[in-house]
PDB file of N, CA and C in Angstrom:
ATOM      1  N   UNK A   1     -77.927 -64.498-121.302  1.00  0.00           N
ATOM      2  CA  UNK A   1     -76.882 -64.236-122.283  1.00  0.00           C
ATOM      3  C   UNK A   1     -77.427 -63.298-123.349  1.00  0.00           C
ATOM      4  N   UNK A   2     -76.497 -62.244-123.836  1.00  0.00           N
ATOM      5  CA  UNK A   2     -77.411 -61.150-124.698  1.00  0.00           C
ATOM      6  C   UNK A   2     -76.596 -61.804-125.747  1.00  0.00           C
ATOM      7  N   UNK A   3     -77.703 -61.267-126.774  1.00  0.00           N
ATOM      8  CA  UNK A   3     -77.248 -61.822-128.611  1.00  0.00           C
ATOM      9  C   UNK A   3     -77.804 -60.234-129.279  1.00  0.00           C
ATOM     10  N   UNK A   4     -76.746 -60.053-129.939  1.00  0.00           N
ATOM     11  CA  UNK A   4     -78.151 -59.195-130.995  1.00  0.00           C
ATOM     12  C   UNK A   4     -77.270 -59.831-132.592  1.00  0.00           C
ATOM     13  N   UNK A   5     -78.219 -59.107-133.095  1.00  0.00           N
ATOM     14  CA  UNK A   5     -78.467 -59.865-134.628  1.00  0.00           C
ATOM     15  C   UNK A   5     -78.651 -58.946-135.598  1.00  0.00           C
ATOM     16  N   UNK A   6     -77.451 -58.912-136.587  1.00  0.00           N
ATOM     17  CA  UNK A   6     -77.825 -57.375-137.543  1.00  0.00           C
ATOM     18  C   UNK A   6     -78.263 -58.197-138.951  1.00  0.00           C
ATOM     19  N   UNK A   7     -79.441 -57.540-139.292  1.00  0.00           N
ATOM     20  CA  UNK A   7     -79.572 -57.915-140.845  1.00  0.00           C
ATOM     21  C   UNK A   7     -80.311 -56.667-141.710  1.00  0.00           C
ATOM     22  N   UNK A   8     -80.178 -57.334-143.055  1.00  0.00           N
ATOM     23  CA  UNK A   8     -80.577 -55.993-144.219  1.00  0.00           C
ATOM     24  C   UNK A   8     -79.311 -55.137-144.662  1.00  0.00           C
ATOM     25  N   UNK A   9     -78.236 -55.974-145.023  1.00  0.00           N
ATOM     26  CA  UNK A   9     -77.221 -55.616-145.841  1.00  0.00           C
ATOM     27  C   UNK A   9     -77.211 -55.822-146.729  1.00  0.00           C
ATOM     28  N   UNK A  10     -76.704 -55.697-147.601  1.00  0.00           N
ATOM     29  CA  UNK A  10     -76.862 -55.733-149.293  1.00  0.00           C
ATOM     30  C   UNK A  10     -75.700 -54.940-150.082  1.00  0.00           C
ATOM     31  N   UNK A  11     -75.924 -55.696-151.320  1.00  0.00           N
ATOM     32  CA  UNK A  11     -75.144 -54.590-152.308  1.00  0.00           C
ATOM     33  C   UNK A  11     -76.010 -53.104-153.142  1.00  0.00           C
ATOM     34  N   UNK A  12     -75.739 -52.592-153.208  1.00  0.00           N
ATOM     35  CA  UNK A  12     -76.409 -51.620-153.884  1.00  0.00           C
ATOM     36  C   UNK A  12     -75.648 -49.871-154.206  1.00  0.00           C
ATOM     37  N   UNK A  13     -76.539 -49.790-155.432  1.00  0.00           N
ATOM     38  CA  UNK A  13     -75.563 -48.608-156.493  1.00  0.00           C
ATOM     39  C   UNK A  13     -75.515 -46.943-155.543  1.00  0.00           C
ATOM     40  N   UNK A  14     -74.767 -46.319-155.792  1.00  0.00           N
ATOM     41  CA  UNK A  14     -74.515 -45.373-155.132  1.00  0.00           C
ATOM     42  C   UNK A  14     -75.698 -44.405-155.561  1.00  0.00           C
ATOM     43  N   UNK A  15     -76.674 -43.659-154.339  1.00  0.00           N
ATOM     44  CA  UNK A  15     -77.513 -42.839-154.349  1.00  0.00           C
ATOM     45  C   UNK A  15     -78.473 -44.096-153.575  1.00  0.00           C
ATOM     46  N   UNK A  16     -78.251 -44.992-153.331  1.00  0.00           N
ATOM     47  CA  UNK A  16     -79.194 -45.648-153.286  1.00  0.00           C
ATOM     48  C   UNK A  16     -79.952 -45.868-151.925  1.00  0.00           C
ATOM     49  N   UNK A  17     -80.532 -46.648-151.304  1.00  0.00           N
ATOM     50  CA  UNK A  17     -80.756 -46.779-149.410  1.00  0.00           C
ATOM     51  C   UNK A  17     -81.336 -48.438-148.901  1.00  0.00           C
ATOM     52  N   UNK A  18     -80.452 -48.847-147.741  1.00  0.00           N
ATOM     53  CA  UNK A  18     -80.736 -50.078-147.341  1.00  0.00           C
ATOM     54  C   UNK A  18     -81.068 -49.685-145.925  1.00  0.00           C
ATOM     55  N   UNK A  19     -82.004 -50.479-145.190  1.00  0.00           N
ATOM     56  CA  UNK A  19     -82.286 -50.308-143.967  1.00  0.00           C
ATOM     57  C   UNK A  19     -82.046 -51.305-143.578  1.00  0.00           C
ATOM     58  N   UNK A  20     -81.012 -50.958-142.222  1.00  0.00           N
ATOM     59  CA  UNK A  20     -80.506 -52.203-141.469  1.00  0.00           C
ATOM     60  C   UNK A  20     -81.166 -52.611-140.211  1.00  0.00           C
ATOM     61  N   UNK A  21     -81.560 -53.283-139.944  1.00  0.00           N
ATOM     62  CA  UNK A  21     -82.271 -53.677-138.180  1.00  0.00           C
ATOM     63  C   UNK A  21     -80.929 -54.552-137.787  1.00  0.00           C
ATOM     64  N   UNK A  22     -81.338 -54.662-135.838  1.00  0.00           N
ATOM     65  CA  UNK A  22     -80.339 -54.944-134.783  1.00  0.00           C
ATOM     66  C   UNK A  22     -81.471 -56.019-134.255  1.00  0.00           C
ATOM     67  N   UNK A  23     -81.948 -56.838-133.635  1.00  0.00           N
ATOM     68  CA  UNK A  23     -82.686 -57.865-132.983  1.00  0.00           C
ATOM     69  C   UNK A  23     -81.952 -58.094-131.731  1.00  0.00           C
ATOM     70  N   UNK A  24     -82.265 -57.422-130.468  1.00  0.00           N
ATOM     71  CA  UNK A  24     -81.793 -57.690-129.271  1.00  0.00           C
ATOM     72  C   UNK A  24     -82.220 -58.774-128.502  1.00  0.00           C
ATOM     73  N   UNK A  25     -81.549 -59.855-127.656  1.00  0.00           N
ATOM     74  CA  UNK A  25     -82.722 -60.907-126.602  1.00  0.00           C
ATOM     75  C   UNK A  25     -81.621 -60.992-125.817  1.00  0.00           C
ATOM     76  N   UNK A  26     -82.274 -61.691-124.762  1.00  0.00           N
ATOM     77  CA  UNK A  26     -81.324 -61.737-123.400  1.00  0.00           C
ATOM     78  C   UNK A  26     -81.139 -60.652-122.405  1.00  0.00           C
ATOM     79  N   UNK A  27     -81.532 -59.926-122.720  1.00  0.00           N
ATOM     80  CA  UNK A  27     -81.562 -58.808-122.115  1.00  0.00           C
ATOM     81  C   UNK A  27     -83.046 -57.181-122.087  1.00  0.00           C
ATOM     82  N   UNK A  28     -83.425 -56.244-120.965  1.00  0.00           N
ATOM     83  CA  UNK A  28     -84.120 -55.755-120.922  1.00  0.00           C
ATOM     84  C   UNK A  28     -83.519 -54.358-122.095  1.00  0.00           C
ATOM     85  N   UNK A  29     -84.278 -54.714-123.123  1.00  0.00           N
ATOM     86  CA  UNK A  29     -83.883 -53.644-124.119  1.00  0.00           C
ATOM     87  C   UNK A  29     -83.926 -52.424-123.831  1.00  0.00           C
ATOM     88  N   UNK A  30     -84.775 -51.933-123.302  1.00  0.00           N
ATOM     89  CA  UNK A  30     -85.506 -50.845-123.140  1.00  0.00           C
ATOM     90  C   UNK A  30     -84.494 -49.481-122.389  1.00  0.00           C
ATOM     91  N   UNK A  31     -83.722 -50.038-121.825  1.00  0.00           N
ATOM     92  CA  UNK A  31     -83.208 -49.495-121.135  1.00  0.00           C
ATOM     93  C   UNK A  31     -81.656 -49.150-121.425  1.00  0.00           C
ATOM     94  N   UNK A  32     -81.309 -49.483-122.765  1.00  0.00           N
ATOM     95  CA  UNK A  32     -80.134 -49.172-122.540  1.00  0.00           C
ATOM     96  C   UNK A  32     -79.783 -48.635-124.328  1.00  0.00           C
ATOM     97  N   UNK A  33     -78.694 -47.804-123.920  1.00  0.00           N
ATOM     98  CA  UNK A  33     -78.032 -46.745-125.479  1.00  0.00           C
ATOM     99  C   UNK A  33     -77.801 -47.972-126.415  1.00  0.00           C
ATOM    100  N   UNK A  34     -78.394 -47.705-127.717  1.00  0.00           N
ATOM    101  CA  UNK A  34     -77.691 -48.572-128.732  1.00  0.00           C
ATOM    102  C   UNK A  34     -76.963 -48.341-129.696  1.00  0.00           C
ATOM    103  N   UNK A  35     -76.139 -48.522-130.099  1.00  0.00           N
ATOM    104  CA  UNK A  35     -75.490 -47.838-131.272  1.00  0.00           C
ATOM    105  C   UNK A  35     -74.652 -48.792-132.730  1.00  0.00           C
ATOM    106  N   UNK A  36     -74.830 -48.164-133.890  1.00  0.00           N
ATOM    107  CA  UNK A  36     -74.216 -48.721-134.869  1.00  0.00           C
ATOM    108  C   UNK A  36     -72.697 -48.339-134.989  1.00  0.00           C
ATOM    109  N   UNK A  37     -71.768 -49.366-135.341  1.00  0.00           N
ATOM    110  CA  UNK A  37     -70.475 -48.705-135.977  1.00  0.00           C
ATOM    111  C   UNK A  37     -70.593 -49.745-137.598  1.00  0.00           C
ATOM    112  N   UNK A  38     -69.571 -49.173-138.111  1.00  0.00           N
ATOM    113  CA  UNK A  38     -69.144 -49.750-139.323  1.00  0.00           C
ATOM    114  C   UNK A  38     -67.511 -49.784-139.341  1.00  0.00           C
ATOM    115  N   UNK A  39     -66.551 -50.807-140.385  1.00  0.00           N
ATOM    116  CA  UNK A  39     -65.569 -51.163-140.381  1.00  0.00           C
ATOM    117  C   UNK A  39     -65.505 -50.863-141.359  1.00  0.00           C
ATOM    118  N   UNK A  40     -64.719 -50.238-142.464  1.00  0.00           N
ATOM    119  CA  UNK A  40     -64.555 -50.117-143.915  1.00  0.00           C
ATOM    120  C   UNK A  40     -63.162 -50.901-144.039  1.00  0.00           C
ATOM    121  N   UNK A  41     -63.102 -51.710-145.457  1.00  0.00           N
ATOM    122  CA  UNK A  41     -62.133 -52.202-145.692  1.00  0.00           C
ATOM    123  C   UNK A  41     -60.485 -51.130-145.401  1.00  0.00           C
ATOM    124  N   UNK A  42     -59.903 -52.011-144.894  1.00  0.00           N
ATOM    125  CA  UNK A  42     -58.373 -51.285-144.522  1.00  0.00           C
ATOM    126  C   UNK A  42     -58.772 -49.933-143.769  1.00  0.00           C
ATOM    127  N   UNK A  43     -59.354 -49.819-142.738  1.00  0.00           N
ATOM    128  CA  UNK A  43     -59.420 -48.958-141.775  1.00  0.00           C
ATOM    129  C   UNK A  43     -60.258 -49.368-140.560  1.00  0.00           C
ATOM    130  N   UNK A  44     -60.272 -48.476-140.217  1.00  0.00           N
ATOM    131  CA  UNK A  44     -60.723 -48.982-138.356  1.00  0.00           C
ATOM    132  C   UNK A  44     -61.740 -48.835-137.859  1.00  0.00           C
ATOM    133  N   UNK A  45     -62.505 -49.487-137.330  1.00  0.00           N
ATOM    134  CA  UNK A  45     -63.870 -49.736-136.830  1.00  0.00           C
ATOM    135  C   UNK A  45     -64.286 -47.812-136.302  1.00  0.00           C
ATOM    136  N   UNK A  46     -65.500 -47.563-136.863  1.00  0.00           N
ATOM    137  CA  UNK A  46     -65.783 -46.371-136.606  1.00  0.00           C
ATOM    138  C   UNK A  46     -67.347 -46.352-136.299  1.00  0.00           C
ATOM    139  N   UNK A  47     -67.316 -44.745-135.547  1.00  0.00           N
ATOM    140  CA  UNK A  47     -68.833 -45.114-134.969  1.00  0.00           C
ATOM    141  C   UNK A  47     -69.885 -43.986-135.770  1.00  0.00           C
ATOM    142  N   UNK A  48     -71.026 -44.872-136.162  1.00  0.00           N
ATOM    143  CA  UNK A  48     -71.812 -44.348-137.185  1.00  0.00           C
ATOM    144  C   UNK A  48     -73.241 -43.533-136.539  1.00  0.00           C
ATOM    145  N   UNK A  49     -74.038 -44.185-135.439  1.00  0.00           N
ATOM    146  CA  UNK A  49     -75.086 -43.567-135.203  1.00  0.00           C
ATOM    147  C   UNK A  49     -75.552 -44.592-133.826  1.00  0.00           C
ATOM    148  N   UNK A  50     -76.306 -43.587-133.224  1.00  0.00           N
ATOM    149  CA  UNK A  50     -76.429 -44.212-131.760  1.00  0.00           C
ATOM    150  C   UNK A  50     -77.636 -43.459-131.393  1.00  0.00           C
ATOM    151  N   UNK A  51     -78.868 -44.563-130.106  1.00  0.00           N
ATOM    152  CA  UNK A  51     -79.792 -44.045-129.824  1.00  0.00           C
ATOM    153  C   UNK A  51     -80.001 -44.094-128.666  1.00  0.00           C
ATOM    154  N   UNK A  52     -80.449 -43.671-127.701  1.00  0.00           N
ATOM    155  CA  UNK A  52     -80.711 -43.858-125.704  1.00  0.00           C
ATOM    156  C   UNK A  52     -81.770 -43.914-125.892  1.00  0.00           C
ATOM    157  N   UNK A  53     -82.029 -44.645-124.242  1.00  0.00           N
ATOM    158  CA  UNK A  53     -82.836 -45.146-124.041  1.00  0.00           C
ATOM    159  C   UNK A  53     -84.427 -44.100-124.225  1.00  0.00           C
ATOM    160  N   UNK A  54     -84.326 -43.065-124.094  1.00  0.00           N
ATOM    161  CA  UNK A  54     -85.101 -41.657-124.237  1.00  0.00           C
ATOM    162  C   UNK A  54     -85.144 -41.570-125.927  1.00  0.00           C
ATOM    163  N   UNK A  55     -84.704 -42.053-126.302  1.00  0.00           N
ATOM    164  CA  UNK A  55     -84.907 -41.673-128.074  1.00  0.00           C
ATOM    165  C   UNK A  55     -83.908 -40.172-128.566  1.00  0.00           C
ATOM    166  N   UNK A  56     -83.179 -40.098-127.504  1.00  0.00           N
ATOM    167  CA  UNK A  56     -82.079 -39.601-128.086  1.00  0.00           C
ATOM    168  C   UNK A  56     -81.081 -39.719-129.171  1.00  0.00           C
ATOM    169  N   UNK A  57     -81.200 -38.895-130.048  1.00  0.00           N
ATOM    170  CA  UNK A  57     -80.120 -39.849-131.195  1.00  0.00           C
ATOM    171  C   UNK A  57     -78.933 -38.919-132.025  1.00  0.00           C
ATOM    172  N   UNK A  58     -77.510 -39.501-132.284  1.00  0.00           N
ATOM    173  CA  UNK A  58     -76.859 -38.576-132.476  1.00  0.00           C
ATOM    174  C   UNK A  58     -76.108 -39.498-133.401  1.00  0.00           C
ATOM    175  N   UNK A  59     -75.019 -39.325-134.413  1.00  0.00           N
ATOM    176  CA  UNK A  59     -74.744 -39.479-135.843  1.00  0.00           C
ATOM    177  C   UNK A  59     -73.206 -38.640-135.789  1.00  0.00           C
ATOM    178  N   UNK A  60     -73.158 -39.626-136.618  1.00  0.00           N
ATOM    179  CA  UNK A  60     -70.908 -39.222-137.006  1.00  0.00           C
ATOM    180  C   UNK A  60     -71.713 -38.045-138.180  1.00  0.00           C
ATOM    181  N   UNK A  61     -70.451 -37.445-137.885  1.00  0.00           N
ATOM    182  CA  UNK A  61     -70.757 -36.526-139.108  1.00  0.00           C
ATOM    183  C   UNK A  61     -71.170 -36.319-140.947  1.00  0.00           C
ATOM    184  N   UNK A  62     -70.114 -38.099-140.995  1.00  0.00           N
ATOM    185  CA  UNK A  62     -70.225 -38.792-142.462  1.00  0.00           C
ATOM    186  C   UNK A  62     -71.727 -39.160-142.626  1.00  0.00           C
ATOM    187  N   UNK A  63     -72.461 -38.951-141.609  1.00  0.00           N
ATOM    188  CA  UNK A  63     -73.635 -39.622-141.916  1.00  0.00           C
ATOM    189  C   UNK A  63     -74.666 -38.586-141.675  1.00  0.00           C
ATOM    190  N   UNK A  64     -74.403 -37.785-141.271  1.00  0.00           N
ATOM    191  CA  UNK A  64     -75.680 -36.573-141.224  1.00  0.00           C
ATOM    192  C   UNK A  64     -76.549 -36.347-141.767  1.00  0.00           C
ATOM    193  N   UNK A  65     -78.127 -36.699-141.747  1.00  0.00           N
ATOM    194  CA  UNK A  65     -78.608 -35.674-143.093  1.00  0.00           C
ATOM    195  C   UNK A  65     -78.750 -37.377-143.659  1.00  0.00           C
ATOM    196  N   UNK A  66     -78.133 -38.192-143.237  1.00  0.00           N
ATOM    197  CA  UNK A  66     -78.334 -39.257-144.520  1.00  0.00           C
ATOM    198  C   UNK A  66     -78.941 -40.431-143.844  1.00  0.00           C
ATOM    199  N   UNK A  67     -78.763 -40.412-142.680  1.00  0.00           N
ATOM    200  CA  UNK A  67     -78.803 -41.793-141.786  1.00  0.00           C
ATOM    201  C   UNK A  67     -80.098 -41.041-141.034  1.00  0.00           C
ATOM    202  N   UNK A  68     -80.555 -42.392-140.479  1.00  0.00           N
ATOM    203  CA  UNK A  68     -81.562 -42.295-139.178  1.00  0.00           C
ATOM    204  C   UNK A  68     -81.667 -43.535-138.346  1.00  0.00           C
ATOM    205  N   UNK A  69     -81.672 -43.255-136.911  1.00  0.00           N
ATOM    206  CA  UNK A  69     -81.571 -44.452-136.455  1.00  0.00           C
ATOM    207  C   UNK A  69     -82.836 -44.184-135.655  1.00  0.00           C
ATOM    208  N   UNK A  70     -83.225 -45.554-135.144  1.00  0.00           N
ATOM    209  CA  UNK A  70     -84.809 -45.756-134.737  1.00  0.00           C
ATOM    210  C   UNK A  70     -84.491 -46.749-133.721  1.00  0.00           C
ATOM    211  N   UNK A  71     -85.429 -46.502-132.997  1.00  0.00           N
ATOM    212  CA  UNK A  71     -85.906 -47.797-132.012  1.00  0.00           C
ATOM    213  C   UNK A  71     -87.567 -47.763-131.665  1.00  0.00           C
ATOM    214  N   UNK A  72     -87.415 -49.580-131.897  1.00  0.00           N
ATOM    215  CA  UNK A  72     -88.649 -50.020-131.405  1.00  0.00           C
ATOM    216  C   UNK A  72     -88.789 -51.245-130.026  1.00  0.00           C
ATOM    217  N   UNK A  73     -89.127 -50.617-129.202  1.00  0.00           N
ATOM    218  CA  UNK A  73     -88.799 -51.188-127.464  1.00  0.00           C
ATOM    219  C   UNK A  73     -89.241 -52.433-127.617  1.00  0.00           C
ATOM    220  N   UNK A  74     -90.475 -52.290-128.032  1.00  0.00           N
ATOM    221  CA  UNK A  74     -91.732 -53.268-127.578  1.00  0.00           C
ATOM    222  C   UNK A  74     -90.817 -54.496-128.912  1.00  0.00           C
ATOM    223  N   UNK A  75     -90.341 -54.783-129.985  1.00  0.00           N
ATOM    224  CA  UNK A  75     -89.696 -55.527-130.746  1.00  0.00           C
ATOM    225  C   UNK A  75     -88.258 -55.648-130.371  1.00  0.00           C
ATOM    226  N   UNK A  76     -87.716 -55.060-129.385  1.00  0.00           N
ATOM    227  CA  UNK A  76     -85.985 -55.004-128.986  1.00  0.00           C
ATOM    228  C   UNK A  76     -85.690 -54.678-130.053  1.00  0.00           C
ATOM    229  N   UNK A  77     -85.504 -53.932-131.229  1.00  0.00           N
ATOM    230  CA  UNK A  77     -85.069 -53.972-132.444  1.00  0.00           C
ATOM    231  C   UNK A  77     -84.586 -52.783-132.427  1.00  0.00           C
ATOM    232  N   UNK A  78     -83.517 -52.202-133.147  1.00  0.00           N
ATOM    233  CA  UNK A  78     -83.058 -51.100-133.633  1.00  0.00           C
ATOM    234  C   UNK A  78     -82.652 -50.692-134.592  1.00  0.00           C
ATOM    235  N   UNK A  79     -82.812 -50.097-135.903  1.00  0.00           N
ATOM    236  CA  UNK A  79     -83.104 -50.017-137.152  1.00  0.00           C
ATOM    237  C   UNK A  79     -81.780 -48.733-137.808  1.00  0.00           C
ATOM    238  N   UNK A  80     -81.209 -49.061-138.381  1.00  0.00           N
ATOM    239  CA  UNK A  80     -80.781 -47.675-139.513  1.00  0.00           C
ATOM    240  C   UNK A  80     -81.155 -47.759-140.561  1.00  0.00           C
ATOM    241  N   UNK A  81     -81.606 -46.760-140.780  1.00  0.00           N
ATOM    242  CA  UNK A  81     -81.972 -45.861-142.051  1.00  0.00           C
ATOM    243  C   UNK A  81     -80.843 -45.851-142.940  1.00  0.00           C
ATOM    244  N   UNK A  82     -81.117 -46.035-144.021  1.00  0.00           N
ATOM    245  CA  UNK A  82     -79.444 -45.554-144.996  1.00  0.00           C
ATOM    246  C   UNK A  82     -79.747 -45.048-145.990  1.00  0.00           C
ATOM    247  N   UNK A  83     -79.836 -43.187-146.295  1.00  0.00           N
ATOM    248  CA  UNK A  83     -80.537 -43.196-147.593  1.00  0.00           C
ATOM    249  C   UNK A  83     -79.039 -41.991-148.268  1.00  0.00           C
ATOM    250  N   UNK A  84     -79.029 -41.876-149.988  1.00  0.00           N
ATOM    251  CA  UNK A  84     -78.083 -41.342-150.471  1.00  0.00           C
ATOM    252  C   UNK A  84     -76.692 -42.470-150.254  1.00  0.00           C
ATOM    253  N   UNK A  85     -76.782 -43.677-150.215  1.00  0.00           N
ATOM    254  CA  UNK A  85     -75.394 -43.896-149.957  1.00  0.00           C
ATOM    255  C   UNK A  85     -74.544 -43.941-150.528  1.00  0.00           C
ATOM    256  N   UNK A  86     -73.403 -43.777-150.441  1.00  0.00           N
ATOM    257  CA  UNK A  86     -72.303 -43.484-151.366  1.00  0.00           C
ATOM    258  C   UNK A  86     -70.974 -44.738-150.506  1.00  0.00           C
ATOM    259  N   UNK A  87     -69.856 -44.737-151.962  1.00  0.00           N
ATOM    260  CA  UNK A  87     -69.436 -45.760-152.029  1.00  0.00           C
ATOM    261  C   UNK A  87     -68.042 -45.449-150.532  1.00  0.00           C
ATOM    262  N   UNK A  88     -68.143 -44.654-149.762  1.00  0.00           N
ATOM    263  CA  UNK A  88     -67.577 -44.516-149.082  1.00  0.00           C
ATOM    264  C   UNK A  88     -67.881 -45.042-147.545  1.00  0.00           C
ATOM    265  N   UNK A  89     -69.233 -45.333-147.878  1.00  0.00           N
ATOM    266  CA  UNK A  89     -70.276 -45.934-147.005  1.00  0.00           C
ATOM    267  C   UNK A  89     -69.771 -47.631-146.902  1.00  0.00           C
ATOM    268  N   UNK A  90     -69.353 -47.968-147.983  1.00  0.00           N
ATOM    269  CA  UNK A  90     -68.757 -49.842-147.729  1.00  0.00           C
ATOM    270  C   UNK A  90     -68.545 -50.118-146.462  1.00  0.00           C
ATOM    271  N   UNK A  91     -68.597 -51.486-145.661  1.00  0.00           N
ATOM    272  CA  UNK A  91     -68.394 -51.488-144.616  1.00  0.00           C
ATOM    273  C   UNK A  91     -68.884 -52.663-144.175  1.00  0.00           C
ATOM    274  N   UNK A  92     -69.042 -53.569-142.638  1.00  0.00           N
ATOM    275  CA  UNK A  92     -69.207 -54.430-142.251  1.00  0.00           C
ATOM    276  C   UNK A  92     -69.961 -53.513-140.935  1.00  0.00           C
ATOM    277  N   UNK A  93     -71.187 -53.491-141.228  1.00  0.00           N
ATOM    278  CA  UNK A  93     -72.126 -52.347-139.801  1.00  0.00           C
ATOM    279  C   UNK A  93     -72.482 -53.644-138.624  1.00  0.00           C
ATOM    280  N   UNK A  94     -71.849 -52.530-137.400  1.00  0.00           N
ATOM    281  CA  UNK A  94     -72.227 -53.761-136.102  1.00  0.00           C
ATOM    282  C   UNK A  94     -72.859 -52.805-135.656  1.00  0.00           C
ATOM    283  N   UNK A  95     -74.120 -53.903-134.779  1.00  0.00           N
ATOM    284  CA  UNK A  95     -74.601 -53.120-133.639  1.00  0.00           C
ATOM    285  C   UNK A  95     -74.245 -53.365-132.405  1.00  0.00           C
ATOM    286  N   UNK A  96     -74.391 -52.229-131.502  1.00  0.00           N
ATOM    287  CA  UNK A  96     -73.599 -52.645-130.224  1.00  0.00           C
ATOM    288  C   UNK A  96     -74.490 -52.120-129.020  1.00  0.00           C
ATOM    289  N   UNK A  97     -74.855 -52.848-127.818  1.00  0.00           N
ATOM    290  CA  UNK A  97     -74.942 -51.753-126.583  1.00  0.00           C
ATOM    291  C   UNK A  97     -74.085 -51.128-125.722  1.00  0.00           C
ATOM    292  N   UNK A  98     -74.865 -50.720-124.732  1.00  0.00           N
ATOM    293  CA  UNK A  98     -73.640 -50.060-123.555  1.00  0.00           C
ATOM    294  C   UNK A  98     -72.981 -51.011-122.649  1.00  0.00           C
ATOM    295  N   UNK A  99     -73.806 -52.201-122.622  1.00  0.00           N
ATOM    296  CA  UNK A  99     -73.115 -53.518-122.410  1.00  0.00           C
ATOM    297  C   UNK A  99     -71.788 -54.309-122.506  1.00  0.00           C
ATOM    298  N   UNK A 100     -71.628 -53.229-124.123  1.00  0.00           N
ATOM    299  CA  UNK A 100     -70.374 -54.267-124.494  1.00  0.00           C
ATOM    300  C   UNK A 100     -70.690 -55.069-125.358  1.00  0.00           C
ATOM    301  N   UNK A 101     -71.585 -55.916-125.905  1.00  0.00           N
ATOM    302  CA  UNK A 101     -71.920 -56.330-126.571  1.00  0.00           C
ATOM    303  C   UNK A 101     -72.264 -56.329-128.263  1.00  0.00           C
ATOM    304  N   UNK A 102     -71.467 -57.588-128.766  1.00  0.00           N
ATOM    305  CA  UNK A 102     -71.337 -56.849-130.283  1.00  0.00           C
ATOM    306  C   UNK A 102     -72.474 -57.746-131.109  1.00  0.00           C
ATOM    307  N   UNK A 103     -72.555 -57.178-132.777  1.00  0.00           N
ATOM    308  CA  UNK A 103     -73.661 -58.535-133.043  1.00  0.00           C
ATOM    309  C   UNK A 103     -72.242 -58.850-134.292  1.00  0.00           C
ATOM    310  N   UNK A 104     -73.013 -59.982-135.003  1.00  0.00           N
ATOM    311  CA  UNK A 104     -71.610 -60.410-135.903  1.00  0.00           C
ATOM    312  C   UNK A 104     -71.665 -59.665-137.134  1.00  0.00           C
ATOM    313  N   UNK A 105     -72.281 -58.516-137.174  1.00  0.00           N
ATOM    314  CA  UNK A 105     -72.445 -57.400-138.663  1.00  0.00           C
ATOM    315  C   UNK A 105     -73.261 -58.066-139.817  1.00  0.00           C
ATOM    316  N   UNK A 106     -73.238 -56.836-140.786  1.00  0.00           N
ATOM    317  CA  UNK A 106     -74.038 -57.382-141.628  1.00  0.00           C
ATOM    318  C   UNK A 106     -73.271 -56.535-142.971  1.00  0.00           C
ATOM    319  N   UNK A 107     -73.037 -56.980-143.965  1.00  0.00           N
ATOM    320  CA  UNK A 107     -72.088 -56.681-144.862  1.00  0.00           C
ATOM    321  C   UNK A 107     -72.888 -55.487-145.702  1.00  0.00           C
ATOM    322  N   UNK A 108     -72.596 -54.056-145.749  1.00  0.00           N
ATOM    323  CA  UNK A 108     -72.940 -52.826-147.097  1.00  0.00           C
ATOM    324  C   UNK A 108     -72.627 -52.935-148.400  1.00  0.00           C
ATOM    325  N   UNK A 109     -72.578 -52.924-149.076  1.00  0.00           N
ATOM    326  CA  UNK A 109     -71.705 -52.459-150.741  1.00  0.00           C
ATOM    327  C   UNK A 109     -72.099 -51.623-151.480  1.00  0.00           C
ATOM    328  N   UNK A 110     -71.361 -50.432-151.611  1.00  0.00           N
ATOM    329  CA  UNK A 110     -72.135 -49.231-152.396  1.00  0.00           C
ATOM    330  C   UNK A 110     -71.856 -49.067-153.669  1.00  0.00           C
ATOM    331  N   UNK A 111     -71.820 -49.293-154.745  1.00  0.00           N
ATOM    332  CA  UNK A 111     -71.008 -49.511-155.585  1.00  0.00           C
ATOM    333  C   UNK A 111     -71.414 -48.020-156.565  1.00  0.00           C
ATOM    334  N   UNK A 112     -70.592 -47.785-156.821  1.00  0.00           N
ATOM    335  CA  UNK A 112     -70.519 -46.525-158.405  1.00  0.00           C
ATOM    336  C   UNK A 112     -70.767 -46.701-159.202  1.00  0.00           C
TER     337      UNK A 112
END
């Protein structure tokens, strides 16, 4: 049974940066695309940054330049970077694989 597990959310002032990790088990990590989305209040689940299994990595445009996403195999873990954030950034960030598989998020707050 796969689980993953998002933590390192927080509140924090605009300009500021939180790094989020993903904790994968149940499954052979190594091998498969991972990716973050976020939900912002009153709008629709959107997709923020994603990595393959090759360390390929590619980013919504809102996040360019600001985000970084990482993986570490040998820990199943998968990490975003969040630096400059701004209050447009609010959100409930999930991580997900190619699986299908969601984790239960981890809450942002960017505040002004």
């Amino acid at each position: 049974q796969v689980h993953l597990m998002e933590s390192g959310g927080g509140l924090v002032q605009a300009g500021g940066s939180l790094r989020l990790s993903c904790v994968a088990s149940g499954r052979t990590f190594t091998f498969y695309k991972m990716n973050w989305y976020r939900r912002a209040p009153g709008k629709q689940r959107e997709f923020v940054a994603g990595i393959n299994s090759g360390g390929a990595t590619m980013y919504a445009d809102s996040v360019k330049g600001r985000f970084t996403v990482s993986r570490d195999n040998a820990a199943n873990t998968v990490s975003l970077q969040m630096d400059s954030l701004q209050p447009d950034d609010t959100g409930a960030y999930f991580c997900t694989d190619e699986g299908g598989h969601w984790g239960q998020g981890t809450q942002v707050t960017v505040s002004s």
